[in-house]
C-alpha atoms as a PDB file:
ATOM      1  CA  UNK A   1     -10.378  21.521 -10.809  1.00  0.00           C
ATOM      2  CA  UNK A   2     -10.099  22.090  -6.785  1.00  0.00           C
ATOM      3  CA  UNK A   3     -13.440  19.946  -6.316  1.00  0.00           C
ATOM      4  CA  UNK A   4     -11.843  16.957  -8.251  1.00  0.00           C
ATOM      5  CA  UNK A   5      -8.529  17.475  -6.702  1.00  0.00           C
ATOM      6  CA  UNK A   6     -10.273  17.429  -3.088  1.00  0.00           C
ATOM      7  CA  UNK A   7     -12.741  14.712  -4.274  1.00  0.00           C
ATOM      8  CA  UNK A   8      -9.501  12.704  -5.261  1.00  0.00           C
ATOM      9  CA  UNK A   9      -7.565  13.415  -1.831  1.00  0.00           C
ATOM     10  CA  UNK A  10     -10.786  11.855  -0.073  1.00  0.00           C
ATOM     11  CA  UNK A  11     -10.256   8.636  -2.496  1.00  0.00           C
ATOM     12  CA  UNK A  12      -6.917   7.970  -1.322  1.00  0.00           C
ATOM     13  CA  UNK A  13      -7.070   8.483   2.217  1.00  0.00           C
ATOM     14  CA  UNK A  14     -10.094   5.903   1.931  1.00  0.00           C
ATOM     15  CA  UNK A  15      -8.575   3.757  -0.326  1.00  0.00           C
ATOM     16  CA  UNK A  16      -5.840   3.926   2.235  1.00  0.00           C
ATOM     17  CA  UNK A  17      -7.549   2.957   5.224  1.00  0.00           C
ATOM     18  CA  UNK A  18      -9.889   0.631   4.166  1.00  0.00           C
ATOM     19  CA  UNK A  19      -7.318  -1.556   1.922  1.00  0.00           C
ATOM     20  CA  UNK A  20      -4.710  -1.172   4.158  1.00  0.00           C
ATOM     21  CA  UNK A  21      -6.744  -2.321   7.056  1.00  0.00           C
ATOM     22  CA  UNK A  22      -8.221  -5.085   4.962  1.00  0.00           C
ATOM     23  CA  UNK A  23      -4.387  -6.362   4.085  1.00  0.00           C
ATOM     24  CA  UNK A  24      -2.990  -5.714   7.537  1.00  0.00           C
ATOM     25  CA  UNK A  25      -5.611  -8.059   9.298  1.00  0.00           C
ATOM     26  CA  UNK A  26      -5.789 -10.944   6.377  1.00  0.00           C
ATOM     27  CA  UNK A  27      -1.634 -10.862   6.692  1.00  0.00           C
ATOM     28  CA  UNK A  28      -2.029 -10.879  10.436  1.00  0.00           C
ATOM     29  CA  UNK A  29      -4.375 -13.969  10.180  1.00  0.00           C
ATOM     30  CA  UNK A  30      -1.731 -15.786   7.787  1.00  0.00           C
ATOM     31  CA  UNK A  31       1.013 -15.512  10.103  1.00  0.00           C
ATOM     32  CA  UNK A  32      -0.968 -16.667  13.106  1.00  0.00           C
ATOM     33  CA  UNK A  33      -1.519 -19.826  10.895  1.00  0.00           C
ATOM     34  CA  UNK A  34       2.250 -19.986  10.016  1.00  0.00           C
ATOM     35  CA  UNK A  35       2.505 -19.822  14.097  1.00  0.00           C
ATOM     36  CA  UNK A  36       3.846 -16.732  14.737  1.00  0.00           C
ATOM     37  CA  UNK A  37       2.483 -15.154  18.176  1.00  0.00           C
ATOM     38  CA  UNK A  38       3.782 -11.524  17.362  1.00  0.00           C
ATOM     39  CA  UNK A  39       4.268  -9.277  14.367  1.00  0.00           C
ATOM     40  CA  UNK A  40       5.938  -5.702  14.132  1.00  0.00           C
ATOM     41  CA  UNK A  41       2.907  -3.998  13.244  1.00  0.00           C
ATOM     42  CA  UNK A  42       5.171  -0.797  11.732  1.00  0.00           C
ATOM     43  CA  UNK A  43       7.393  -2.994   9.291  1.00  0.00           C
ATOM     44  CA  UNK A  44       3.760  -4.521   8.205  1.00  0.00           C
ATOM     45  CA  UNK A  45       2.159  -1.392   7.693  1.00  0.00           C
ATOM     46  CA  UNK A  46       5.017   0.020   5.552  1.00  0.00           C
ATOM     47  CA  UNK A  47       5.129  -3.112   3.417  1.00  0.00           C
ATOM     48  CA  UNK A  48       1.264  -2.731   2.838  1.00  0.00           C
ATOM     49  CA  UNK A  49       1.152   0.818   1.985  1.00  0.00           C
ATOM     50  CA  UNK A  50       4.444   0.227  -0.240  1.00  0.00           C
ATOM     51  CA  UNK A  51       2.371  -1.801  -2.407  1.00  0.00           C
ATOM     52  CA  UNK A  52      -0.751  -0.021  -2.268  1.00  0.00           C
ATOM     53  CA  UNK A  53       1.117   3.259  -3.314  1.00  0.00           C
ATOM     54  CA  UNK A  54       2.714   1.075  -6.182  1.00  0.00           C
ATOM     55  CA  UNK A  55      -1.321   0.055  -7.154  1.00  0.00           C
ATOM     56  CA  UNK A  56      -2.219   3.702  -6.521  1.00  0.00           C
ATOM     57  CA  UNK A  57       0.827   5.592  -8.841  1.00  0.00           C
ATOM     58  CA  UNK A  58      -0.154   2.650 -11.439  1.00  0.00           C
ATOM     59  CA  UNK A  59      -3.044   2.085 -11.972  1.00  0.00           C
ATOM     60  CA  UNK A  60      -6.040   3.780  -9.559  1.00  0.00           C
ATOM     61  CA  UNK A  61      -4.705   7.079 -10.085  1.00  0.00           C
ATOM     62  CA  UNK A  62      -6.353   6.919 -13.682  1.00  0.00           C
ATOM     63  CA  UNK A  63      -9.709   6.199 -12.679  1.00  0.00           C
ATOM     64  CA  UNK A  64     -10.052   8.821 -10.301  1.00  0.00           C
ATOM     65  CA  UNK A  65     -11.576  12.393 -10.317  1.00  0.00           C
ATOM     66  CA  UNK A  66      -8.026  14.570 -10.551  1.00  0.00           C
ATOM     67  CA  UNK A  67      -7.508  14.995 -14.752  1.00  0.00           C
ATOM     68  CA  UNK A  68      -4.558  17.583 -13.687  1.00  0.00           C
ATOM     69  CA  UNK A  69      -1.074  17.293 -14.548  1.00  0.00           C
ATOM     70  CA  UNK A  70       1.417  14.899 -13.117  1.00  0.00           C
ATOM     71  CA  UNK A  71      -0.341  11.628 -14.050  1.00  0.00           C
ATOM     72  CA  UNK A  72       2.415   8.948 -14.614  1.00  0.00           C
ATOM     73  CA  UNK A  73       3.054   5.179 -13.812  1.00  0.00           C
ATOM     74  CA  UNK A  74       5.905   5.041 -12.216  1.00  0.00           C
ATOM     75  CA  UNK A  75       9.010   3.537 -13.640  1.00  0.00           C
ATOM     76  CA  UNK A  76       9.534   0.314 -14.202  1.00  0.00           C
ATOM     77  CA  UNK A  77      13.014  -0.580 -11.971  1.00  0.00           C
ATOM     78  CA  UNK A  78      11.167   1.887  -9.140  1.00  0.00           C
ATOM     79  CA  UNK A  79       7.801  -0.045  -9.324  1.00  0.00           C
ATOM     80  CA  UNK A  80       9.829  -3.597  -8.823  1.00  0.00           C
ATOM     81  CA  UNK A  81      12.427  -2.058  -6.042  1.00  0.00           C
ATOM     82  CA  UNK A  82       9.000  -0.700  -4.137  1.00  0.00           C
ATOM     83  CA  UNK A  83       7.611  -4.641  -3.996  1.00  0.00           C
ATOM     84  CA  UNK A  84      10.648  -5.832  -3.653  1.00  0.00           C
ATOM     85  CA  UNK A  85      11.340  -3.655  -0.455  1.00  0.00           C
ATOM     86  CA  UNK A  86       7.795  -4.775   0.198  1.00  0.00           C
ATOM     87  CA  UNK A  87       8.272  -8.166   0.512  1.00  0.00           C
ATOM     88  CA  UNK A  88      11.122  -8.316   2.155  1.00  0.00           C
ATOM     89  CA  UNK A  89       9.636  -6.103   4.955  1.00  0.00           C
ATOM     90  CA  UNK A  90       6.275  -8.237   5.094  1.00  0.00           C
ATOM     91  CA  UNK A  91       8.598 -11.638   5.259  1.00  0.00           C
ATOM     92  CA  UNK A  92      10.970 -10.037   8.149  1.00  0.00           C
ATOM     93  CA  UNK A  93       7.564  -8.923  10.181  1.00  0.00           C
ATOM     94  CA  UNK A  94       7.278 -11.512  12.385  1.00  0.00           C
ATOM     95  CA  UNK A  95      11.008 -11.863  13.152  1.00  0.00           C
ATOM     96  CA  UNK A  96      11.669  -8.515  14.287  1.00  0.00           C
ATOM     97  CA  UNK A  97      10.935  -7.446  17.689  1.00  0.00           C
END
């Protein structure tokens, strides 16, 4: 139970790092085409890990090692205020300094 719990806390922090970086350079890439010189890279980086946390809690967290307790979607009004905070971060990126 420890080794899949440990196995499972090595899944997200990759997970993490490797979609998140993967996100946070294609979004970069799609404002530079929309023109925008500079983007705050914290607002960005909580919008993508927002969403990926939504993915995680949803839907990776049931093909993973941990069988434990605690294994829940989240709810539905929470799972669309998440994006929606998400999105509006991710759109005010490039505007705030």
């Amino acid at each position: 139970m420890v080794v899949g719990f440990l196995l499972e806390l090595v899944r997200i922090v990759v997970l993490m790092m490797l979609i998140g970086a993967a996100l946070s350079a294609l979004m970069r890439q799609i404002y530079v085409y929309l023109g925008f010189d500079s983007v705050n890279g914290w607002l960005l980086g909580v919008a993508i890990y927002l969403v990926l946390f939504v993915m995680y809690r949803n839907k990776w967290q049931f093909s993973g090692w941990y069988k434990g307790k605690g294994r829940e979607k989240l709810p539905r009004r929470f799972t669309i205020g998440l994006i929606l905070c998400s999105i509006i971060l991710a759109v005010t990126a490039p505007f705030v300094k």
